[in-house]
N, C-alpha and C. Protein backbone atom coordinates (compact mmCIF):
# COMPACT_ATOMS: atom_id res chain seq x y z
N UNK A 1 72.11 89.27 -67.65
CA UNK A 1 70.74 89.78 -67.65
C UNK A 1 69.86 88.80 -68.43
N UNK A 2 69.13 88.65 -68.06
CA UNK A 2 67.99 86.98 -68.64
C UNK A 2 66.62 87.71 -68.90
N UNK A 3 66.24 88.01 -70.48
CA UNK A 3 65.40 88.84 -70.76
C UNK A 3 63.85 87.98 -70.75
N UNK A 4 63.08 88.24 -70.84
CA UNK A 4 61.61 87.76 -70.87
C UNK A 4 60.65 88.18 -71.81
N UNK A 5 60.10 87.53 -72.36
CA UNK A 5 58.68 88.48 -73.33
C UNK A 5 57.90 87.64 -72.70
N UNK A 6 56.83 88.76 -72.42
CA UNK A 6 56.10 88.42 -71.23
C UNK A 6 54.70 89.53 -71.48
N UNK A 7 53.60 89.47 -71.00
CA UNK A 7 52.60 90.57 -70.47
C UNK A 7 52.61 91.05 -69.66
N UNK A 8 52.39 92.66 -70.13
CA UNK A 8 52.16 94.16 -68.36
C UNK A 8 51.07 94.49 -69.18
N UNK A 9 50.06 94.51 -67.53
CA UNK A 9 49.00 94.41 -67.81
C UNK A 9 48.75 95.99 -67.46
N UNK A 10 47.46 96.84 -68.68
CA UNK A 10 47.00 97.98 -68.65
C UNK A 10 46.05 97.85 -68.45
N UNK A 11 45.14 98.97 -68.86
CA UNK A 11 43.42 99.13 -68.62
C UNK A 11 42.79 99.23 -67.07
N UNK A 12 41.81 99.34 -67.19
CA UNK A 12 40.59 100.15 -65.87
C UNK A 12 41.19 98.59 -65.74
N UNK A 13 40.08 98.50 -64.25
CA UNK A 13 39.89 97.61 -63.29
C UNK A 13 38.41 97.19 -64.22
N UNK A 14 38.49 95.38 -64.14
CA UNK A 14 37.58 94.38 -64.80
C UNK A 14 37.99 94.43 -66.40
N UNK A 15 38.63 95.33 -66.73
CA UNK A 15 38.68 95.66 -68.73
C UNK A 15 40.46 95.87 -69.05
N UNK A 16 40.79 94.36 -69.17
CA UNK A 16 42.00 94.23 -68.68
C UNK A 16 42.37 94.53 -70.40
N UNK A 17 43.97 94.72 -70.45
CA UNK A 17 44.75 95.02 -71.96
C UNK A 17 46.10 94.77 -71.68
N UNK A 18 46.61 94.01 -72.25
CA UNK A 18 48.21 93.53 -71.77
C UNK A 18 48.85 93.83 -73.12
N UNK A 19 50.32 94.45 -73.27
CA UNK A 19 51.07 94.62 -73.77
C UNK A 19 51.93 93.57 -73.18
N UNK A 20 52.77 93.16 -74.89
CA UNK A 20 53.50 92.17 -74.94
C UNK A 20 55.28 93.07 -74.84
N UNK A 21 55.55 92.38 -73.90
CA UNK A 21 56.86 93.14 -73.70
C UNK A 21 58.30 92.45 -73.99
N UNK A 22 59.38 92.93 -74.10
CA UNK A 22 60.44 92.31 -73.63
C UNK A 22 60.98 92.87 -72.44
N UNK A 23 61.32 92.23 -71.42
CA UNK A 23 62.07 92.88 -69.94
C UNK A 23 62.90 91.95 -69.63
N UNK A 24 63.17 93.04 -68.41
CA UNK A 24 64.82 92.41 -67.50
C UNK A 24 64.10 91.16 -66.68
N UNK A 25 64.33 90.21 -66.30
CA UNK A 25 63.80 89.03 -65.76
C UNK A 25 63.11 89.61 -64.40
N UNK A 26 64.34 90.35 -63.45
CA UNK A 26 63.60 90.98 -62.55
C UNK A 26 63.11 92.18 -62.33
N UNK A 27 62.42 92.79 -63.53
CA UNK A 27 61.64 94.07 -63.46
C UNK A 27 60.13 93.73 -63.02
N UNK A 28 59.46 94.25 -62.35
CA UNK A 28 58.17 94.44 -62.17
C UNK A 28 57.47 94.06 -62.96
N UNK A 29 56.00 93.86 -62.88
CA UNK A 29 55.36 92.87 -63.95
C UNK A 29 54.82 94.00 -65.10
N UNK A 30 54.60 95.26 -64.59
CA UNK A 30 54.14 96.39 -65.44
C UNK A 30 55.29 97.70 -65.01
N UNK A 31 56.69 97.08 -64.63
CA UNK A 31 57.72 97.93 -64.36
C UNK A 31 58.31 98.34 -65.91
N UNK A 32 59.48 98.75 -65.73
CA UNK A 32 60.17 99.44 -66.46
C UNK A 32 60.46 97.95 -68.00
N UNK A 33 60.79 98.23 -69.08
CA UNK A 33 60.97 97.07 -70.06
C UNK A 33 61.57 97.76 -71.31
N UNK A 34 62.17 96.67 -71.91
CA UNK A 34 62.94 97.15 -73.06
C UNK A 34 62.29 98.34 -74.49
N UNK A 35 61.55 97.12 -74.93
CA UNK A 35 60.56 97.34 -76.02
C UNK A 35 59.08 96.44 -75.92
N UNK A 36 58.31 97.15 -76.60
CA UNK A 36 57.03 96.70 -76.36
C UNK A 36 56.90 96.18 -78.05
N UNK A 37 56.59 95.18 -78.28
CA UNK A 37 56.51 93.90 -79.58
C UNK A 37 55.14 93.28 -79.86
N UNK A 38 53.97 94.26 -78.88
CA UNK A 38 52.91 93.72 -79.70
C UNK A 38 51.51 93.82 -77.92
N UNK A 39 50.35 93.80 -78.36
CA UNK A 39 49.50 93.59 -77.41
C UNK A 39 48.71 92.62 -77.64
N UNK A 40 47.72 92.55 -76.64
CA UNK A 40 46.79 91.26 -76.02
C UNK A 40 45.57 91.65 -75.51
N UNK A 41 44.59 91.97 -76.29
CA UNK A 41 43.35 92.48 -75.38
C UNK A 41 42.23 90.98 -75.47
N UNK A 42 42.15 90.96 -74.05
CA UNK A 42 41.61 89.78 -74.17
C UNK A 42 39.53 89.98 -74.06
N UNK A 43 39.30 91.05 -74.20
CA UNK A 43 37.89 91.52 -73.61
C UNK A 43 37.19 91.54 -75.86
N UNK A 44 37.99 91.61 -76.77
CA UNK A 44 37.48 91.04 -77.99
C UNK A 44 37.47 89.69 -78.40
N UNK A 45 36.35 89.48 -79.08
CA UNK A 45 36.21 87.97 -79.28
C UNK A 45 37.58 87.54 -79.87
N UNK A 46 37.30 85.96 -80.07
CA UNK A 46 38.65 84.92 -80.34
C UNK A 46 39.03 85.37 -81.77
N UNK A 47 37.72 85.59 -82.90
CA UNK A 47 38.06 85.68 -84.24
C UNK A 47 38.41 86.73 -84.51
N UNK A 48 38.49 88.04 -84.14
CA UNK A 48 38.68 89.26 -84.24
C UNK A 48 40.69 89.48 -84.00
N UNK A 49 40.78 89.96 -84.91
CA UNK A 49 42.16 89.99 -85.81
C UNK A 49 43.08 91.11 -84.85
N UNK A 50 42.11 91.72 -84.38
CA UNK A 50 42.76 92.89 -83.10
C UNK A 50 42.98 92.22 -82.04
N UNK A 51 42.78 91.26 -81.49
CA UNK A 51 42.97 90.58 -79.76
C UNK A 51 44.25 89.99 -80.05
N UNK A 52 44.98 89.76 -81.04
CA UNK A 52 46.83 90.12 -80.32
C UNK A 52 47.14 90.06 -81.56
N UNK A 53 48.10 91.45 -81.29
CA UNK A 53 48.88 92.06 -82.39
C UNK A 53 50.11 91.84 -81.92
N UNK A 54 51.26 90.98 -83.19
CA UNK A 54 52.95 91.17 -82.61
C UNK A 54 53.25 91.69 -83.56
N UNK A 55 54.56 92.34 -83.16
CA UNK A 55 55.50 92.88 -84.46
C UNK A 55 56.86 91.39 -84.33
N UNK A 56 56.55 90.73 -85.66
CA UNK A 56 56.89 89.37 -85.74
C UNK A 56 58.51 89.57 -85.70
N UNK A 57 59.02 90.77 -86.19
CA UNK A 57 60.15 90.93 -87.04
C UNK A 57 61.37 91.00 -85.51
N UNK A 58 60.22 91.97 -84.67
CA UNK A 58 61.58 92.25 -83.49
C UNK A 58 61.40 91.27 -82.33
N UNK A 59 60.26 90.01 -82.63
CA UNK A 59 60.12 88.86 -81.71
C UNK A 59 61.11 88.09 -82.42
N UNK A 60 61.04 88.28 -83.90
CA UNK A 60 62.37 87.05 -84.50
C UNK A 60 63.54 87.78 -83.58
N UNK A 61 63.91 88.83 -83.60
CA UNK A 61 64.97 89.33 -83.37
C UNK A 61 65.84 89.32 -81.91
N UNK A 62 64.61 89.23 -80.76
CA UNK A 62 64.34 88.83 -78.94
C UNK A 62 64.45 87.40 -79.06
N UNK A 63 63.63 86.73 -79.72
CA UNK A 63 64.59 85.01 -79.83
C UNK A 63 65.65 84.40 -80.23
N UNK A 64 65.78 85.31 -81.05
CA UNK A 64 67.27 84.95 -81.84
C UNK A 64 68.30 85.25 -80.72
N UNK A 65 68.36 86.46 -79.83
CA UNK A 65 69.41 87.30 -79.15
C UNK A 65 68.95 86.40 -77.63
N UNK A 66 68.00 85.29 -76.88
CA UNK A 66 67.71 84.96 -76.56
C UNK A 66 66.89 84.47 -75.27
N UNK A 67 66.03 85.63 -75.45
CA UNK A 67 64.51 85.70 -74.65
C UNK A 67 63.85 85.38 -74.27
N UNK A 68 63.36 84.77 -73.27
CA UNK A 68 62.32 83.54 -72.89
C UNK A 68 60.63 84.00 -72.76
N UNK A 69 60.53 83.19 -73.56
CA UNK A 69 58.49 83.83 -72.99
C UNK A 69 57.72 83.09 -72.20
N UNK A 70 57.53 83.83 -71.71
CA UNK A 70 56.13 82.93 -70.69
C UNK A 70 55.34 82.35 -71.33
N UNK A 71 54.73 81.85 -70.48
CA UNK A 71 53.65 80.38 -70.64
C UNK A 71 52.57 81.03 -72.09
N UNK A 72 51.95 82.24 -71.23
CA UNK A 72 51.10 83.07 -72.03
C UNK A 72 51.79 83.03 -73.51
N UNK A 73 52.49 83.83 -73.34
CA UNK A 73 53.15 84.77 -75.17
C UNK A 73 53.42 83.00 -75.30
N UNK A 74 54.28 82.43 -74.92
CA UNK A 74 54.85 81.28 -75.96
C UNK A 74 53.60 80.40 -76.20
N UNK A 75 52.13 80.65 -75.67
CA UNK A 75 51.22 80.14 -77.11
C UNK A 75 50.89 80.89 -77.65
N UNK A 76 51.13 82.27 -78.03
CA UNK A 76 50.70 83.40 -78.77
C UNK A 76 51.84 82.94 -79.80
N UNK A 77 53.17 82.99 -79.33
CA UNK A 77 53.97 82.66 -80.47
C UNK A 77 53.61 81.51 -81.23
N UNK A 78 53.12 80.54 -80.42
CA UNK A 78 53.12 79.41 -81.07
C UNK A 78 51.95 79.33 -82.38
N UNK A 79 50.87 79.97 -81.90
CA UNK A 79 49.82 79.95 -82.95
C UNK A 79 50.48 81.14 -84.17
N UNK A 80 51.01 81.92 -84.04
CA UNK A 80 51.88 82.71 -84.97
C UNK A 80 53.01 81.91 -85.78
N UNK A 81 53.64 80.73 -85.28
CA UNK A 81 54.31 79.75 -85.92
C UNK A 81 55.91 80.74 -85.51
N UNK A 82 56.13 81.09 -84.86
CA UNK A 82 57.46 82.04 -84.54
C UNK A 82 58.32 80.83 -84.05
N UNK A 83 57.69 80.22 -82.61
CA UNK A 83 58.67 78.99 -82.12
C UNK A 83 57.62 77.53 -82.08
N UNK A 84 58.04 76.69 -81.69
CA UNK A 84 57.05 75.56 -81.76
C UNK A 84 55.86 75.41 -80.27
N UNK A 85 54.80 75.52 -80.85
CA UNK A 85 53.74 75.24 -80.28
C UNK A 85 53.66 74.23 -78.64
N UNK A 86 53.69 75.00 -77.73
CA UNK A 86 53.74 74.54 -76.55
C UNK A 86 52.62 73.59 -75.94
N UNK A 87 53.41 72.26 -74.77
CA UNK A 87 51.99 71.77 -74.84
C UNK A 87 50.93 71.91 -73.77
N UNK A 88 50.26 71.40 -73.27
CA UNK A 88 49.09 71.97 -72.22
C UNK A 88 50.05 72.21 -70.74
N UNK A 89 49.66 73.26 -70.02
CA UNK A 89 50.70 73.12 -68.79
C UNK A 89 50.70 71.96 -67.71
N UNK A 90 51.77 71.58 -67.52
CA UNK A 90 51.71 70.55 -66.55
C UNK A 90 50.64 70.90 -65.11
N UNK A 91 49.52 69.68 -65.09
CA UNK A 91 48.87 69.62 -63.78
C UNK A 91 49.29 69.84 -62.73
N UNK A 92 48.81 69.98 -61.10
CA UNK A 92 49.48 69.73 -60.04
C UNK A 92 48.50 68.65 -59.30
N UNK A 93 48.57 68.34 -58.48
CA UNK A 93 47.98 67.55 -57.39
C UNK A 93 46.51 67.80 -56.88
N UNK A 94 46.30 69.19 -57.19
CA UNK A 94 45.66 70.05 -56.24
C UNK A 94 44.24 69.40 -57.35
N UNK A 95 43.77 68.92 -58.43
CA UNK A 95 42.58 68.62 -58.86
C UNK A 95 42.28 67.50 -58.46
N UNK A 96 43.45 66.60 -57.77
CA UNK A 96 42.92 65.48 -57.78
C UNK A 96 42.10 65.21 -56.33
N UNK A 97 41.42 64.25 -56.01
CA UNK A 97 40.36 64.30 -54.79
C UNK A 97 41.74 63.60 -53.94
N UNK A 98 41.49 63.38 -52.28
CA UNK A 98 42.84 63.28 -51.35
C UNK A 98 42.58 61.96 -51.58
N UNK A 99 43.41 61.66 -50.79
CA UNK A 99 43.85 59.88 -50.09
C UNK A 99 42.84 59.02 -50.11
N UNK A 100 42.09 59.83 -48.61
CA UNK A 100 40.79 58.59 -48.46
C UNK A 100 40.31 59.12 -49.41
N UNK A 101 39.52 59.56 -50.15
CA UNK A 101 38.74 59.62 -50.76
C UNK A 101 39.19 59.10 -52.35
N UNK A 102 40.36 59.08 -52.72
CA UNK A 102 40.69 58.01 -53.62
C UNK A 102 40.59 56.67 -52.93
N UNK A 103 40.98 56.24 -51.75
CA UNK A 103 40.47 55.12 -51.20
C UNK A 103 39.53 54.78 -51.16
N UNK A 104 38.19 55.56 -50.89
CA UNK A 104 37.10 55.44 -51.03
C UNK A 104 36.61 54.51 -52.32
N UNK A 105 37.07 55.53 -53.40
CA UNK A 105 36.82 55.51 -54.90
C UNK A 105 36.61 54.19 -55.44
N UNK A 106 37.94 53.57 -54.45
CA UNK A 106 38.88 51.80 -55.03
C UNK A 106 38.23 51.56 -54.45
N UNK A 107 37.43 51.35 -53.33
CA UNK A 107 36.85 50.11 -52.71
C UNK A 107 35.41 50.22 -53.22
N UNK A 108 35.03 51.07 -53.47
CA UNK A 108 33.26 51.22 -54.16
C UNK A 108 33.94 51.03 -55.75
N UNK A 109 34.71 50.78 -56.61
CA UNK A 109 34.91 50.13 -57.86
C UNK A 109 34.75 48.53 -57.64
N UNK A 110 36.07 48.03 -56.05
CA UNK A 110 35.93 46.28 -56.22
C UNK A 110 34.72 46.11 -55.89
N UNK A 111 33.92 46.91 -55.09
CA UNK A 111 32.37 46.62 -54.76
C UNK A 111 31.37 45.82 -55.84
N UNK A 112 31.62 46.90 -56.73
CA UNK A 112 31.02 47.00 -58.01
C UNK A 112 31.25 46.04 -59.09
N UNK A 113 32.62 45.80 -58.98
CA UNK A 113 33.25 44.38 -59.70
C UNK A 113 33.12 43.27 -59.41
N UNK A 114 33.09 43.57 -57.98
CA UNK A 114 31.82 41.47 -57.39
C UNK A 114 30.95 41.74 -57.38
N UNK A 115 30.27 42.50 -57.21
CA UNK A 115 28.91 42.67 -57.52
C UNK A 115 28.44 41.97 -59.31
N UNK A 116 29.35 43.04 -60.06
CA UNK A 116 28.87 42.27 -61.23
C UNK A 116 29.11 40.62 -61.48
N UNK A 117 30.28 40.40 -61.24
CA UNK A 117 30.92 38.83 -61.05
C UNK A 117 29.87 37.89 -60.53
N UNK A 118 28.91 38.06 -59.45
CA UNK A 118 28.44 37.69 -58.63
C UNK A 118 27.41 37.57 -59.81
N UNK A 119 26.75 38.47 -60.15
CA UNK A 119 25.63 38.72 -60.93
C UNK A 119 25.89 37.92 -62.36
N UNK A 120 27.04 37.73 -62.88
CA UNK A 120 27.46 37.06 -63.54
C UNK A 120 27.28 35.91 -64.03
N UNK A 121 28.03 34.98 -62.82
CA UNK A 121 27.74 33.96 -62.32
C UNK A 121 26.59 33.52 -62.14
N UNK A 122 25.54 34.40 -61.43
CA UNK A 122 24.30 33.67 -61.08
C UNK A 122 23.61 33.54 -62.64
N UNK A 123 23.51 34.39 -63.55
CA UNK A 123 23.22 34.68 -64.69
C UNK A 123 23.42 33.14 -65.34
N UNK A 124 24.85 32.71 -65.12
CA UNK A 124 25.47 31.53 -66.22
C UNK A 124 24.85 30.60 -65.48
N UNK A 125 24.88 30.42 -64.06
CA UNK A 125 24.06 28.85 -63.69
C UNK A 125 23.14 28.43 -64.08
N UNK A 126 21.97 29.34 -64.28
CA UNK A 126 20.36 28.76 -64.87
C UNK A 126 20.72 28.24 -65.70
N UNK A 127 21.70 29.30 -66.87
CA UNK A 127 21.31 28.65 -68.35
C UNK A 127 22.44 27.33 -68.53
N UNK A 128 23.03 26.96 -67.34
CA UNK A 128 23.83 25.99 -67.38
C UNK A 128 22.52 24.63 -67.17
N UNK A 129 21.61 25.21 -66.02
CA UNK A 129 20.95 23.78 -65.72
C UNK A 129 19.75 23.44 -67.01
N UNK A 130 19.56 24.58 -67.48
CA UNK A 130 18.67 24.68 -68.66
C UNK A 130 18.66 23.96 -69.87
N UNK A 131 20.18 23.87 -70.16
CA UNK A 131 21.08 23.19 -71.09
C UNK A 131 21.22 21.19 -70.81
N UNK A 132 21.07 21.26 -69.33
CA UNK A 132 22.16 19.71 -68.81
C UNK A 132 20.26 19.32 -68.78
């Protein structure tokens, strides 16, 4: 059995409240779960001491016995100093602009790079004949 601490999400519709759980890997996302170790209301500001509460003692106790947390809780843990501080999630593909249009990108940069070169150059000849 491969346990999880994870968020099941409560509250109305738009006024969301997640409890921090431990569960069975494949229980439902707001299904059935072991113990509940703390909540997450994300609708109070950042500084406010109520927008996530853990009980530190039985998260030591779900890591120790060995629990995996999601993306979410394991930076909740992390700013709590419980396990080490996770780093930004890996990107996918999907921000970057396609093919041609990175092709695009490269050929209006070398554009731009003889262009200046060009401009360059013409720049240094005067003050070459200026000089001789």
């Amino acid at each position: 059995m491969s346990l999880r601490i994870r968020l099941a999400r409560g509250g109305a519709k738009k006024r969301p409240y997640y409890r921090i759980v431990v569960a069975d890997s494949r229980a439902a996302r707001d299904g059935r779960f072991i113990e509940k170790v703390g909540s997450y209301d994300p609708m109070l500001p950042r500084e406010n001491p109520e927008r996530i509460r853990l009980d530190t003692e039985r998260l030591k106790h779900w890591l120790a016995v060995g629990a995996q947390p999601s993306d979410r809780v394991a930076r909740f843990l992390g700013d709590a100093d419980l396990i080490a501080k996770p780093g930004l999630p890996k990107q996918t593909k999907q921000d970057k602009p396609k093919e041609k249009a990175q092709e695009r990108a490269r050929e209006r940069a070398e554009k731009a790079e003889a262009a200046a070169a060009a401009a360059a150059a013409a720049a240094a000849a005067p003050a070459e004949e200026a000089s001789a």
